[in-house]
PDB file of N, CA and C in Angstrom:
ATOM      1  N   UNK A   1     -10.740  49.836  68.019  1.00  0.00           N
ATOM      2  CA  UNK A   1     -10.737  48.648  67.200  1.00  0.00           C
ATOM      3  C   UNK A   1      -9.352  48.017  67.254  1.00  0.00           C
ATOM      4  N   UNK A   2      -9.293  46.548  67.508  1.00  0.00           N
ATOM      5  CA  UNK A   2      -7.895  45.562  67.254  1.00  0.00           C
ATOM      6  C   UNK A   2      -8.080  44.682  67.038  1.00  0.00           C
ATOM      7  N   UNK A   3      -7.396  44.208  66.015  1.00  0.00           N
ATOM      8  CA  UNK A   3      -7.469  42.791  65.299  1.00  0.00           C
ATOM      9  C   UNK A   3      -5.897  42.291  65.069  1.00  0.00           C
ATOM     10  N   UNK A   4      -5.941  40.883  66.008  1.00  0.00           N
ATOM     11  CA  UNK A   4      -4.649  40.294  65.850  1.00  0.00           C
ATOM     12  C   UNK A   4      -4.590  39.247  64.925  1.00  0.00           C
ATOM     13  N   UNK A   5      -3.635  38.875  64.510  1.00  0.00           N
ATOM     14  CA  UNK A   5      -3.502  37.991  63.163  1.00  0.00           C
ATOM     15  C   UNK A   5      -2.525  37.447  63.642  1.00  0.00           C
ATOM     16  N   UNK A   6      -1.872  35.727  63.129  1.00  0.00           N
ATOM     17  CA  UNK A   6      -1.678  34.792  62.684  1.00  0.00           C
ATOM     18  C   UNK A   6      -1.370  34.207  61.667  1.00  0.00           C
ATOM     19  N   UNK A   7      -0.274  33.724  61.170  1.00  0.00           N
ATOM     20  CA  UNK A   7      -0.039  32.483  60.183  1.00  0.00           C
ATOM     21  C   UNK A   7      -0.437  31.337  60.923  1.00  0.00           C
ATOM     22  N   UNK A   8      -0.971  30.358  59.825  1.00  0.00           N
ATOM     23  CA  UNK A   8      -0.912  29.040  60.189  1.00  0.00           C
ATOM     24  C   UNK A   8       0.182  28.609  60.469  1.00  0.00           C
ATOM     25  N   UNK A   9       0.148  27.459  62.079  1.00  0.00           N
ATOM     26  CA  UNK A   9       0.969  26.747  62.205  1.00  0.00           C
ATOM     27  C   UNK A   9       1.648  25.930  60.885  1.00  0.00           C
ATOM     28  N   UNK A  10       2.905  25.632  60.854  1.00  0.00           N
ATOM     29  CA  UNK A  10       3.789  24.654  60.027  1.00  0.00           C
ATOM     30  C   UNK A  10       4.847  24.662  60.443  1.00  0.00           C
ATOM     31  N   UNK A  11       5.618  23.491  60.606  1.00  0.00           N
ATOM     32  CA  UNK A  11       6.777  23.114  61.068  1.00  0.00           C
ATOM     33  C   UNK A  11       8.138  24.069  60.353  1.00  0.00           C
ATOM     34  N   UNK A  12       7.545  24.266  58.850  1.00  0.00           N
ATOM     35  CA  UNK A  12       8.828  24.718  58.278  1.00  0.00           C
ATOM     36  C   UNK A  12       9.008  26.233  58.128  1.00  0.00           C
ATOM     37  N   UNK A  13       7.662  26.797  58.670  1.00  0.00           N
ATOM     38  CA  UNK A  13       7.657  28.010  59.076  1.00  0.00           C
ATOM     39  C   UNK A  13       7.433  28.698  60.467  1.00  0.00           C
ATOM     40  N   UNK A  14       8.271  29.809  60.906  1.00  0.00           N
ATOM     41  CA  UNK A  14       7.803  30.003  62.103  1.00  0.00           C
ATOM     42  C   UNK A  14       6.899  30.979  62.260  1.00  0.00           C
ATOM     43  N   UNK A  15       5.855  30.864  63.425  1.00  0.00           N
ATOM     44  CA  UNK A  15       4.966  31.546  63.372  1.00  0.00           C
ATOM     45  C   UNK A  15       4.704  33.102  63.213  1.00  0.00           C
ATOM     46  N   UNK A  16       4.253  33.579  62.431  1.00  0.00           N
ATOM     47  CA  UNK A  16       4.244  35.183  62.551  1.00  0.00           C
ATOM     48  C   UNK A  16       2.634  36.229  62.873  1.00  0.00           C
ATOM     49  N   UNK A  17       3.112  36.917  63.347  1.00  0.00           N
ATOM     50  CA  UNK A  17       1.759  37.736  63.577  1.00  0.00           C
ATOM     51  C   UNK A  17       1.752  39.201  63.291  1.00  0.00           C
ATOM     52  N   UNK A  18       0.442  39.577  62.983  1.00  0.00           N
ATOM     53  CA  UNK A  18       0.074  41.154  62.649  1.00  0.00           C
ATOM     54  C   UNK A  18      -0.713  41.996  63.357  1.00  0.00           C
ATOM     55  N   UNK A  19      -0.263  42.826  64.025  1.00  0.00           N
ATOM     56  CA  UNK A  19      -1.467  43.349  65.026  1.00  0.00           C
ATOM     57  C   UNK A  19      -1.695  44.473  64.621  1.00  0.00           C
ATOM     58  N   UNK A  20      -3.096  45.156  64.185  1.00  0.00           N
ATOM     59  CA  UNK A  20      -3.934  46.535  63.964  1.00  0.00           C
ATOM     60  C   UNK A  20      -4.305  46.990  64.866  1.00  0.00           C
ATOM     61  N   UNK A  21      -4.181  48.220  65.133  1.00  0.00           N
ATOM     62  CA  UNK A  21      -4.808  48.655  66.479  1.00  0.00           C
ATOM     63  C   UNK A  21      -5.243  50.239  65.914  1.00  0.00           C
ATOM     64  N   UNK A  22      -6.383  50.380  66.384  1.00  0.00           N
ATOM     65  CA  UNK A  22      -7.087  52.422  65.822  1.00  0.00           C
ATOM     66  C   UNK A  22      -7.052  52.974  67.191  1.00  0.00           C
ATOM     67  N   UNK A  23      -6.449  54.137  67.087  1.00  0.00           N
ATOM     68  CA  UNK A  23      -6.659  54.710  68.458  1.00  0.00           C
ATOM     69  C   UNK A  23      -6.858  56.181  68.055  1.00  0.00           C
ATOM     70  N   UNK A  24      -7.717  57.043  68.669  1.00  0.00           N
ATOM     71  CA  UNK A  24      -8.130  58.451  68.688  1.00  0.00           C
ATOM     72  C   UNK A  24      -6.540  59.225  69.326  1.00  0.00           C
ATOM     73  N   UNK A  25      -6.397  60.241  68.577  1.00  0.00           N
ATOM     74  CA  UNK A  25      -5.250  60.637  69.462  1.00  0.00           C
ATOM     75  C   UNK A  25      -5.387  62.032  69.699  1.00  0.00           C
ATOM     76  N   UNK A  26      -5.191  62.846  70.852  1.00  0.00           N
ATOM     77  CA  UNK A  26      -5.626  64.548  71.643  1.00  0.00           C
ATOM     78  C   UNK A  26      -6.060  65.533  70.365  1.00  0.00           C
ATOM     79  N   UNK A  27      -5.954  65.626  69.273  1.00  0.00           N
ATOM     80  CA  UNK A  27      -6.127  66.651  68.864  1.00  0.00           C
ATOM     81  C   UNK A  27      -7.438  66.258  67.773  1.00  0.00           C
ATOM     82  N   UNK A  28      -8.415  65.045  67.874  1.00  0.00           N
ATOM     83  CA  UNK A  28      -9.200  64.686  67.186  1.00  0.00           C
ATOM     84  C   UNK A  28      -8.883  64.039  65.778  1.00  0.00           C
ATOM     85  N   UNK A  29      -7.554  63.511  65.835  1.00  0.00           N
ATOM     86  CA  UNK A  29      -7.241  62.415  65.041  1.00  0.00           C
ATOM     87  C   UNK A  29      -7.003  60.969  65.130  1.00  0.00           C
ATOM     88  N   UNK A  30      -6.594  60.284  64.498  1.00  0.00           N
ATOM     89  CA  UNK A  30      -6.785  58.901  64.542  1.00  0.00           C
ATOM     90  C   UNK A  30      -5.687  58.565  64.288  1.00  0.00           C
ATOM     91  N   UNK A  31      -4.819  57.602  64.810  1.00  0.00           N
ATOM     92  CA  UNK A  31      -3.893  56.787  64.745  1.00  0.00           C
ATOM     93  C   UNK A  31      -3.742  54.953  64.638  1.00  0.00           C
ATOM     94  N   UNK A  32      -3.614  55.034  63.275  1.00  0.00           N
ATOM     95  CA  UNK A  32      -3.944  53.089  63.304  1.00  0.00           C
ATOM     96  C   UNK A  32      -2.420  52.611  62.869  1.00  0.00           C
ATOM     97  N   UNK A  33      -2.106  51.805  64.201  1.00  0.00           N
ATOM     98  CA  UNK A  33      -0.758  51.758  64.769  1.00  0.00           C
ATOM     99  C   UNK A  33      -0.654  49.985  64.265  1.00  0.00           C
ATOM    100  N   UNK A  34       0.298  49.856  63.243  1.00  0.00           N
ATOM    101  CA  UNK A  34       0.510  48.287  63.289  1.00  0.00           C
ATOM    102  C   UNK A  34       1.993  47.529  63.548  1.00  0.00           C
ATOM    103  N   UNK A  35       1.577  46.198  64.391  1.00  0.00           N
ATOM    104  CA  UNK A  35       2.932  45.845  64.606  1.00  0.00           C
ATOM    105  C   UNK A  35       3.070  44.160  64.227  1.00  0.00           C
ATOM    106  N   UNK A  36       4.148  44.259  63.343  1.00  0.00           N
ATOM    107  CA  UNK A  36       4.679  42.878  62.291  1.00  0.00           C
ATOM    108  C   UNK A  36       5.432  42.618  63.447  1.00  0.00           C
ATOM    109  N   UNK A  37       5.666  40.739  63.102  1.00  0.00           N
ATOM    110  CA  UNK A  37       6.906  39.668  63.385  1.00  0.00           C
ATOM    111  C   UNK A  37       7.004  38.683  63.694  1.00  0.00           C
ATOM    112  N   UNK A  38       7.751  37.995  64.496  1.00  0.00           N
ATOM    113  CA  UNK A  38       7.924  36.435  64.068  1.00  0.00           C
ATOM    114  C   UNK A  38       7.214  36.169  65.987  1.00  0.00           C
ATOM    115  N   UNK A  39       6.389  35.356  65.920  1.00  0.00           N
ATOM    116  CA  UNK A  39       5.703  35.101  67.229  1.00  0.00           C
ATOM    117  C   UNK A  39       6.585  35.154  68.221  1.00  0.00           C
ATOM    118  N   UNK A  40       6.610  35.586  69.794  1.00  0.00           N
ATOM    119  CA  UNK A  40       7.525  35.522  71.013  1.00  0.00           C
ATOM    120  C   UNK A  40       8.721  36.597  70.562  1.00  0.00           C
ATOM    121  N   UNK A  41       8.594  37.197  69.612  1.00  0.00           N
ATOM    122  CA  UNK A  41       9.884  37.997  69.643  1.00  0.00           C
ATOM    123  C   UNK A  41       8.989  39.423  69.660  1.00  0.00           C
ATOM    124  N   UNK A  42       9.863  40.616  69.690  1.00  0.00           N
ATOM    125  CA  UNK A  42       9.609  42.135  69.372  1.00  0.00           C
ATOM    126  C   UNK A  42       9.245  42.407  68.356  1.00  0.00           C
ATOM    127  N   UNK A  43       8.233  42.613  67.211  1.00  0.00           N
ATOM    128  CA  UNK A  43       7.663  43.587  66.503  1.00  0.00           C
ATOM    129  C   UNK A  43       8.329  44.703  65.927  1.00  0.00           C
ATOM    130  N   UNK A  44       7.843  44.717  64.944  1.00  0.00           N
ATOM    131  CA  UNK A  44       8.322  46.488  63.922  1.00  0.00           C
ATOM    132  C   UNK A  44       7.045  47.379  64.462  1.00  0.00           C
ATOM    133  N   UNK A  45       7.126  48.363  64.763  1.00  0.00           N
ATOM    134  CA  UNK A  45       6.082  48.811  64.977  1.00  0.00           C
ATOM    135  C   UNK A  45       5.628  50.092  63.920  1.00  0.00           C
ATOM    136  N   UNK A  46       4.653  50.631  63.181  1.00  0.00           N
ATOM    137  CA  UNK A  46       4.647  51.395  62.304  1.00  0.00           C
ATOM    138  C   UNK A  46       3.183  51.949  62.685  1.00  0.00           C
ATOM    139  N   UNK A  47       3.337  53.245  62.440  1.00  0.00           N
ATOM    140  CA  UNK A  47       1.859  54.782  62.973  1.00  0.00           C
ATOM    141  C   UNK A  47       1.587  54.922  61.373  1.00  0.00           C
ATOM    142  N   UNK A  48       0.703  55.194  61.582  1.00  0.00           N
ATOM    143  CA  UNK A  48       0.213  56.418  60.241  1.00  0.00           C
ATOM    144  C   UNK A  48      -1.157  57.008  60.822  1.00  0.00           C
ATOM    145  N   UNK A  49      -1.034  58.388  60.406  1.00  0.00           N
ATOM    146  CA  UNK A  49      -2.287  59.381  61.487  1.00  0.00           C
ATOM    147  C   UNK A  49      -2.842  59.546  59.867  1.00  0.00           C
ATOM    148  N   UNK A  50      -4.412  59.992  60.771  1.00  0.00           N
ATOM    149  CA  UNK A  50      -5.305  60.130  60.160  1.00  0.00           C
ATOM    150  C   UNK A  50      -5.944  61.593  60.815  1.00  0.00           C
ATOM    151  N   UNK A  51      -6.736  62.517  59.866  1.00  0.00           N
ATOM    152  CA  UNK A  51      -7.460  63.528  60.482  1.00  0.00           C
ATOM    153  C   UNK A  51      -9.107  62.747  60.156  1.00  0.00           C
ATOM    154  N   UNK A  52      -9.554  61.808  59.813  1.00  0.00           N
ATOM    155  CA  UNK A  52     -10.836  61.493  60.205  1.00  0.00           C
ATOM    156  C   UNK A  52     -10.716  59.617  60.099  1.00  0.00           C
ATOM    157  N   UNK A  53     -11.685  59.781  61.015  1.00  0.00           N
ATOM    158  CA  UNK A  53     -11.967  58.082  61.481  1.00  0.00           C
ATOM    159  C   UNK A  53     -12.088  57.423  60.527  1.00  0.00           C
ATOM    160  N   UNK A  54     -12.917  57.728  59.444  1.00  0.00           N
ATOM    161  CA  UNK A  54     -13.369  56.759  58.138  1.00  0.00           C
ATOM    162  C   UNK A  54     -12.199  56.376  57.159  1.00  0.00           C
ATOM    163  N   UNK A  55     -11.498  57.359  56.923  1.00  0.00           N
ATOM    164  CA  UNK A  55     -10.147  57.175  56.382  1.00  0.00           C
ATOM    165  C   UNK A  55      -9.263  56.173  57.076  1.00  0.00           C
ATOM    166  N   UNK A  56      -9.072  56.528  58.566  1.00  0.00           N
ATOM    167  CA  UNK A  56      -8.342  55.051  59.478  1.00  0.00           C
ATOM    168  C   UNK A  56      -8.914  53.862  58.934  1.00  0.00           C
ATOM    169  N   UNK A  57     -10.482  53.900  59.230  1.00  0.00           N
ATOM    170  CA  UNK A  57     -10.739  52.519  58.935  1.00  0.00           C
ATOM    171  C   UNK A  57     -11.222  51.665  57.358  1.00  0.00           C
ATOM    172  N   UNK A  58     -10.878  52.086  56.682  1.00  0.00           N
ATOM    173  CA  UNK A  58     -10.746  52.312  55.467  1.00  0.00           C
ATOM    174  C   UNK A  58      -9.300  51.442  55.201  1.00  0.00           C
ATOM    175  N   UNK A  59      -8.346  52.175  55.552  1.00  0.00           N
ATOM    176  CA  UNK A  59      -7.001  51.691  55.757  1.00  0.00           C
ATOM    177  C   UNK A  59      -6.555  50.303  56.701  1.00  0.00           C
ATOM    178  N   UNK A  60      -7.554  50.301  57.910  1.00  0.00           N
ATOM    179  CA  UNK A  60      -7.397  49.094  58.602  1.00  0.00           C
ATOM    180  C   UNK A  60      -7.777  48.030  57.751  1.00  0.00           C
ATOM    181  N   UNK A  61      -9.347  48.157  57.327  1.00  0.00           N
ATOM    182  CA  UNK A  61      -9.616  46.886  56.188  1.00  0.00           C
ATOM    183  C   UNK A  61      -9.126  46.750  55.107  1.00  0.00           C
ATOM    184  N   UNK A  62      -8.219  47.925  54.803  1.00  0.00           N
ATOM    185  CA  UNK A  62      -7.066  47.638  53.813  1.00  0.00           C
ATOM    186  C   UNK A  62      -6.270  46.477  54.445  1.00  0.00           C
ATOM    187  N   UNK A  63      -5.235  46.852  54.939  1.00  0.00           N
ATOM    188  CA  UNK A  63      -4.284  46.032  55.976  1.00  0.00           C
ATOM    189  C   UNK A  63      -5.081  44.437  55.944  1.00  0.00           C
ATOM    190  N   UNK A  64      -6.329  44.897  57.036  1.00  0.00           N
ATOM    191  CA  UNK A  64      -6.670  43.593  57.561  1.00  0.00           C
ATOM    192  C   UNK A  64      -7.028  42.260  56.250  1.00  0.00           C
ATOM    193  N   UNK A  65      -7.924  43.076  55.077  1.00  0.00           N
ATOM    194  CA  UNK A  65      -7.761  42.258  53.844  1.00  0.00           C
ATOM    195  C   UNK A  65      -6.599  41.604  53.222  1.00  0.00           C
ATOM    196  N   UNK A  66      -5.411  42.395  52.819  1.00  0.00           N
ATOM    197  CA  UNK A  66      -3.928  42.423  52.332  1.00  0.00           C
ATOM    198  C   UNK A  66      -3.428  41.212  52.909  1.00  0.00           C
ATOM    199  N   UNK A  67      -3.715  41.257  54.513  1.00  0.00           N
ATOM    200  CA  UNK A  67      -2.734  40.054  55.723  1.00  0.00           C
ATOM    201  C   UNK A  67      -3.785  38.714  55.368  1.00  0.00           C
ATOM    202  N   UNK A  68      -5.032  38.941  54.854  1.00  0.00           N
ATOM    203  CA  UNK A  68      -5.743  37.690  55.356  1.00  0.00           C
ATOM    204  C   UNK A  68      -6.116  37.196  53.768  1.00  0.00           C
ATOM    205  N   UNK A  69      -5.567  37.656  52.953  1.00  0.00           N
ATOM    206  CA  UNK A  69      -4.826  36.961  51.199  1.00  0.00           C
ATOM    207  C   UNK A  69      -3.824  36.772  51.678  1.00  0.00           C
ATOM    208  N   UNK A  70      -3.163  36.813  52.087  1.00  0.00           N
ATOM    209  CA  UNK A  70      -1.473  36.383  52.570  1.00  0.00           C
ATOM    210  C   UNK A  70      -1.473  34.900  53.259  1.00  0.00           C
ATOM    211  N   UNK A  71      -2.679  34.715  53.791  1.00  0.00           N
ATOM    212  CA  UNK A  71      -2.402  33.181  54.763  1.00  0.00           C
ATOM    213  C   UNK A  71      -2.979  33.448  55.836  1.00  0.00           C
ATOM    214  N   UNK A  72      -2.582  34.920  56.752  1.00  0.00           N
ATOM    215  CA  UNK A  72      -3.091  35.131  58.128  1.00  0.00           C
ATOM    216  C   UNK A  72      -4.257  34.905  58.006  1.00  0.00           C
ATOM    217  N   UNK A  73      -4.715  34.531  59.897  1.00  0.00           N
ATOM    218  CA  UNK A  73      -5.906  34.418  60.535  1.00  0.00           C
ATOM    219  C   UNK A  73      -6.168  35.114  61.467  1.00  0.00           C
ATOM    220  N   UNK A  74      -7.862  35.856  61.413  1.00  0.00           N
ATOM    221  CA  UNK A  74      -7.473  36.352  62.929  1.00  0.00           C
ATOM    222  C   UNK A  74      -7.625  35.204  64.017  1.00  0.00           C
ATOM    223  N   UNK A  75      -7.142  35.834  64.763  1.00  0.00           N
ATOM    224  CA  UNK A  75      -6.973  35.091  66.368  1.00  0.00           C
ATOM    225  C   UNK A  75      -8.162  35.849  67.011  1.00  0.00           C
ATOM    226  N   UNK A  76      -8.201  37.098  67.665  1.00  0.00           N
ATOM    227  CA  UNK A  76      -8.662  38.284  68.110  1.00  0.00           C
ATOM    228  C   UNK A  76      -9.365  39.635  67.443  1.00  0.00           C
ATOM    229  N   UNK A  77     -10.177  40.101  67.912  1.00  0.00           N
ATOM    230  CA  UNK A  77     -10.754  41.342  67.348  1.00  0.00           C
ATOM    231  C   UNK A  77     -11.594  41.718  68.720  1.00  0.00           C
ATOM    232  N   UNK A  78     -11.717  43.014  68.688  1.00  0.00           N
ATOM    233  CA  UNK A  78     -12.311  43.953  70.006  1.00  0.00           C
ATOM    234  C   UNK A  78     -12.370  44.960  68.989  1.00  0.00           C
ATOM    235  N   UNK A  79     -13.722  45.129  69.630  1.00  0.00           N
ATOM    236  CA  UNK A  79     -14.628  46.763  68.809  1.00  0.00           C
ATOM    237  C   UNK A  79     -15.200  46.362  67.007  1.00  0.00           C
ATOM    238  N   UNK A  80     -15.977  47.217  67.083  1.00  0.00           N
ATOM    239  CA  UNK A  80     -16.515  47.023  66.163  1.00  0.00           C
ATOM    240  C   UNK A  80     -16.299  48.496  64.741  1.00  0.00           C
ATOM    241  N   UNK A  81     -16.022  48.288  63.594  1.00  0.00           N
ATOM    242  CA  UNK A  81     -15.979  49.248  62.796  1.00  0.00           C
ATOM    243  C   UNK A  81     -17.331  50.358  62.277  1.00  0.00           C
ATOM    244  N   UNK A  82     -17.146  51.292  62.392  1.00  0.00           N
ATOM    245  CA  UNK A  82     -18.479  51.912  61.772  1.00  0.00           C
ATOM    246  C   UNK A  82     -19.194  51.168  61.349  1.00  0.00           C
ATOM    247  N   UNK A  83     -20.626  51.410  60.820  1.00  0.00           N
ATOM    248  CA  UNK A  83     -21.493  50.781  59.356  1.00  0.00           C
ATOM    249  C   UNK A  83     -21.117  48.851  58.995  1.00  0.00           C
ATOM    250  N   UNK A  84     -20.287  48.344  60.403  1.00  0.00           N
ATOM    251  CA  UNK A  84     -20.398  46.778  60.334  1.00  0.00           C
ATOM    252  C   UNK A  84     -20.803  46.267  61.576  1.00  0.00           C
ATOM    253  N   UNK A  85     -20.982  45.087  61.387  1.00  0.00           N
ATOM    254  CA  UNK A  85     -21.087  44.352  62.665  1.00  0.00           C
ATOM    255  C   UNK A  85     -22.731  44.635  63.284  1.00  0.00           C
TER     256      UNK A  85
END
């Protein structure tokens, strides 16, 4: 699962974006890896592991809710979450 985000364009702000990304990692855990910042530049990048999937995504639609009360939009999404879509 990845979902990229967006602020609206405005002149007096520059653009910023949020990217979620879930990834399975070798030992049957989950890693939902996100990276903040101001568009065309480098990113903060921040992990937090998970020992089961539902908990990751739980936490992603945390995130992804949180950013999209904030202003963001998505742009992008690939894959689909458990029990949606």
């Amino acid at each position: 699962m990845r979902i990229y985000m967006q602020t609206k364009y405005s002149p007096e702000q520059p653009l910023r974006f949020y990217h979620l990304h879930l990834q399975p990692d070798l030992l049957g855990g989950w890693t939902l890896v996100r990276e903040t910042g101001l568009q065309g530049s480098r990113g903060k990048i921040t992990r937090e592991y998970f020992a089961q999937r539902e908990a990751a995504e739980e936490k992603l639609i945390q995130r992804r809710d949180s950013q999209l009360n904030r202003g963001y939009r998505i742009v992008f999404r690939e894959g689909a979450l458990k029990g949606t879509d």
